[in-house]
Protein backbone atom coordinates (compact mmCIF):
# COMPACT_ATOMS: atom_id res chain seq x y z
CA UNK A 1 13.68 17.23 10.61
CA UNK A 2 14.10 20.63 8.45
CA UNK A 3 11.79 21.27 5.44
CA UNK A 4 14.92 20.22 2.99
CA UNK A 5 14.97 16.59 4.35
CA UNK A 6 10.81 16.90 4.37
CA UNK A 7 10.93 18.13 0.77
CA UNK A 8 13.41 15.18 -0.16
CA UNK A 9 11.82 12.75 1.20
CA UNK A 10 8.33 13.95 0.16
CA UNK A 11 10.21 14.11 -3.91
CA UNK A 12 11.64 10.59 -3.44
CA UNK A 13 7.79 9.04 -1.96
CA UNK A 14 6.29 10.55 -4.92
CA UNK A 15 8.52 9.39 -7.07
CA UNK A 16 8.08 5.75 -5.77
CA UNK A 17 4.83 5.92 -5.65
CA UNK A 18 4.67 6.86 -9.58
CA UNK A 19 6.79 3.66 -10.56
CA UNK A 20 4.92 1.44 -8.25
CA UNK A 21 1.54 3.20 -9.44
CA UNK A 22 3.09 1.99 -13.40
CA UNK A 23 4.23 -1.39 -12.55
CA UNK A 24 0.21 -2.01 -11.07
CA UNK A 25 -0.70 -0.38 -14.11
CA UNK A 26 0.91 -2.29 -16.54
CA UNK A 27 0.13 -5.72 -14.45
CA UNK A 28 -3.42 -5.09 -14.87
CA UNK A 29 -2.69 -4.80 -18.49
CA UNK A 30 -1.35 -7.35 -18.70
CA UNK A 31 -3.67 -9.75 -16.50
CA UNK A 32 -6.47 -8.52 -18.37
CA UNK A 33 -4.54 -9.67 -21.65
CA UNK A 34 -4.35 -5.85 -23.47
CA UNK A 35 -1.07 -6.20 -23.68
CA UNK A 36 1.91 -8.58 -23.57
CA UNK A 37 4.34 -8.49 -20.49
CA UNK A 38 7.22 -7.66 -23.25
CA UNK A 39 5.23 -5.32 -25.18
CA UNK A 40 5.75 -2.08 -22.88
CA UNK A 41 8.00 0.70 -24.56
CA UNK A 42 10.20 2.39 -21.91
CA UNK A 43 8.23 5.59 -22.15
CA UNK A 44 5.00 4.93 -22.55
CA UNK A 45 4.05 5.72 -26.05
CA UNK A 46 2.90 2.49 -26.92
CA UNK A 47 0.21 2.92 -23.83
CA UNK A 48 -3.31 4.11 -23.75
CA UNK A 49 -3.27 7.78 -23.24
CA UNK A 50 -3.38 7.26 -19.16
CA UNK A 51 -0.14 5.14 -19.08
CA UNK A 52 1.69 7.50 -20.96
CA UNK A 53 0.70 10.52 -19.02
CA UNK A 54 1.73 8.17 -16.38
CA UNK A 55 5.29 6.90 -17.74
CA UNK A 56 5.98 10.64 -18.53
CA UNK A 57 4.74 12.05 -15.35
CA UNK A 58 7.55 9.69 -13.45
CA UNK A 59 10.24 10.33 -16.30
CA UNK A 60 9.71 14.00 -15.25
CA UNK A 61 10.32 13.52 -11.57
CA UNK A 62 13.66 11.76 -12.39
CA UNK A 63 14.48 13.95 -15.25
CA UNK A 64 14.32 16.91 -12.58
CA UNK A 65 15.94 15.32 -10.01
CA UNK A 66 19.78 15.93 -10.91
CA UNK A 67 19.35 19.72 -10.31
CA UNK A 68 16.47 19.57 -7.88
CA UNK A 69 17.52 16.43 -5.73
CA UNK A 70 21.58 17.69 -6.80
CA UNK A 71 20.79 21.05 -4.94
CA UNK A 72 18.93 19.90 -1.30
CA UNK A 73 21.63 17.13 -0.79
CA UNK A 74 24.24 19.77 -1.85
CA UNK A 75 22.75 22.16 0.74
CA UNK A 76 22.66 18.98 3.57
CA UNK A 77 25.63 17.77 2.97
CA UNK A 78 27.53 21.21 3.33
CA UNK A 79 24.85 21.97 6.43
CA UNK A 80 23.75 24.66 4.48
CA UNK A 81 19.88 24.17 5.12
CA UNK A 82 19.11 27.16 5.58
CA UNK A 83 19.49 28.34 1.82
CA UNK A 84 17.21 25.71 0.49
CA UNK A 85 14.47 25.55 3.56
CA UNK A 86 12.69 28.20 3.22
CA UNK A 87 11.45 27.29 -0.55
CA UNK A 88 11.33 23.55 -0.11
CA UNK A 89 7.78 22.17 0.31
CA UNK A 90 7.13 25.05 -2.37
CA UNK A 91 9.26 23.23 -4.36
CA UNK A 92 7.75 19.64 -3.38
CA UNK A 93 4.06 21.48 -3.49
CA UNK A 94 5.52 22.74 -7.87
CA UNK A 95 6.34 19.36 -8.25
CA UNK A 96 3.75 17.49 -7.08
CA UNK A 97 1.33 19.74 -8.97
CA UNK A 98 2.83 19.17 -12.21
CA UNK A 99 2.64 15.31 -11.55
CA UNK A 100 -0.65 15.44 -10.89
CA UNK A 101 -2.13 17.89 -13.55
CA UNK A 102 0.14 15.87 -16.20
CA UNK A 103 -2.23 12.79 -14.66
CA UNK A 104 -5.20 14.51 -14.96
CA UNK A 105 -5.19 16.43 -18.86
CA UNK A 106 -3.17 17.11 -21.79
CA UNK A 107 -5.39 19.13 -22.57
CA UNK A 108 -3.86 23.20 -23.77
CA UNK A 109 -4.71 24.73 -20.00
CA UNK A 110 -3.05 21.20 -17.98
CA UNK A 111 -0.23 22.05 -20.33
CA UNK A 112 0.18 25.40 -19.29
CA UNK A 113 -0.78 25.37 -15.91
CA UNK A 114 1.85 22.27 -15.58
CA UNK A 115 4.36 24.44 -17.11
CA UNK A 116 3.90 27.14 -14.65
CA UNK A 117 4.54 24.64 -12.17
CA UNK A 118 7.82 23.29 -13.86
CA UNK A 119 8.52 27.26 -13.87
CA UNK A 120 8.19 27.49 -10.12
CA UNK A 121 10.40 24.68 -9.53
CA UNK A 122 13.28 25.98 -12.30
CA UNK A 123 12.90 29.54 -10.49
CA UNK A 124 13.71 27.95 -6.85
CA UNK A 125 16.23 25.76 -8.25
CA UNK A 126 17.84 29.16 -9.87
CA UNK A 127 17.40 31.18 -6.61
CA UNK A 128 18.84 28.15 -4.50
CA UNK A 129 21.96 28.26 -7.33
CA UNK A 130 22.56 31.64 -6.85
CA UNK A 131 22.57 31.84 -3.16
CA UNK A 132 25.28 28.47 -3.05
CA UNK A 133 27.57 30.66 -5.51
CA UNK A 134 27.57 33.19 -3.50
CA UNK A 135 28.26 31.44 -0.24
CA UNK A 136 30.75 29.72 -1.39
CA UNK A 137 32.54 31.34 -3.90
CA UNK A 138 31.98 34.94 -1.94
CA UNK A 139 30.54 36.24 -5.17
């Protein structure tokens, strides 16, 4: 197994593991009668502050996944691997960070020390662009 299938697969378990970590959430909500099983807004808002940094911290995992996912299954699916290996479980490592210091605080550092993460995981993302362009379009 290369680091891009590791990295996918590590992206994907995380982002499981968010919804299932929400749907316990909210069922102990519920159960404890705090809220009704119909009275969940998609996003979170409606949540105490710990579900919604919840509900956002998934909605960022599949907001980013159309580039980031888009880019490692581009690079397996062309066996191109090698472009997208190297920076993969950095990648995973940026994401995973961001999850969990979203979890953690909102506070003014957790936002910016989650942004650098998102920044990390934009600049790979970038790099990994570049590099496809280039092998395939011979720029």
């Amino acid at each position: 197994m290369n680091d891009t299938i590791l990295s996918l697969l590590g992206y994907l378990s995380w982002t499981l593991f968010l919804v299932i970590f929400i749907a316990v959430y909210r069922t102990s909500l519920v159960m404890k009668k705090q809220k009704a099983p119909n009275g969940f807004k998609s996003d979170g808002s409606d949540s105490p502050p710990f579900g919604e940094r919840l509900s956002r911290a998934m909605g960022n995992c599949v907001e980013s996944f159309a580039f980031v996912g888009g880019l490692m299954l581009l690079a397996l699916a062309t066996n191109s691997a090698v472009i997208t290996d190297g920076l993969a479980l950095v990648l995973l490592a940026a994401r995973l960070g961001q999850s969990v210091t979203h979890l953690i605080s909102t506070s003014v550092l957790a936002v910016q020390i989650r942004f650098v993460f998102f920044l990390i995981q934009i600049g790979i993302c970038c790099v990994w662009l570049a590099k496809f362009f280039i092998k395939f379009l011979g720029a």
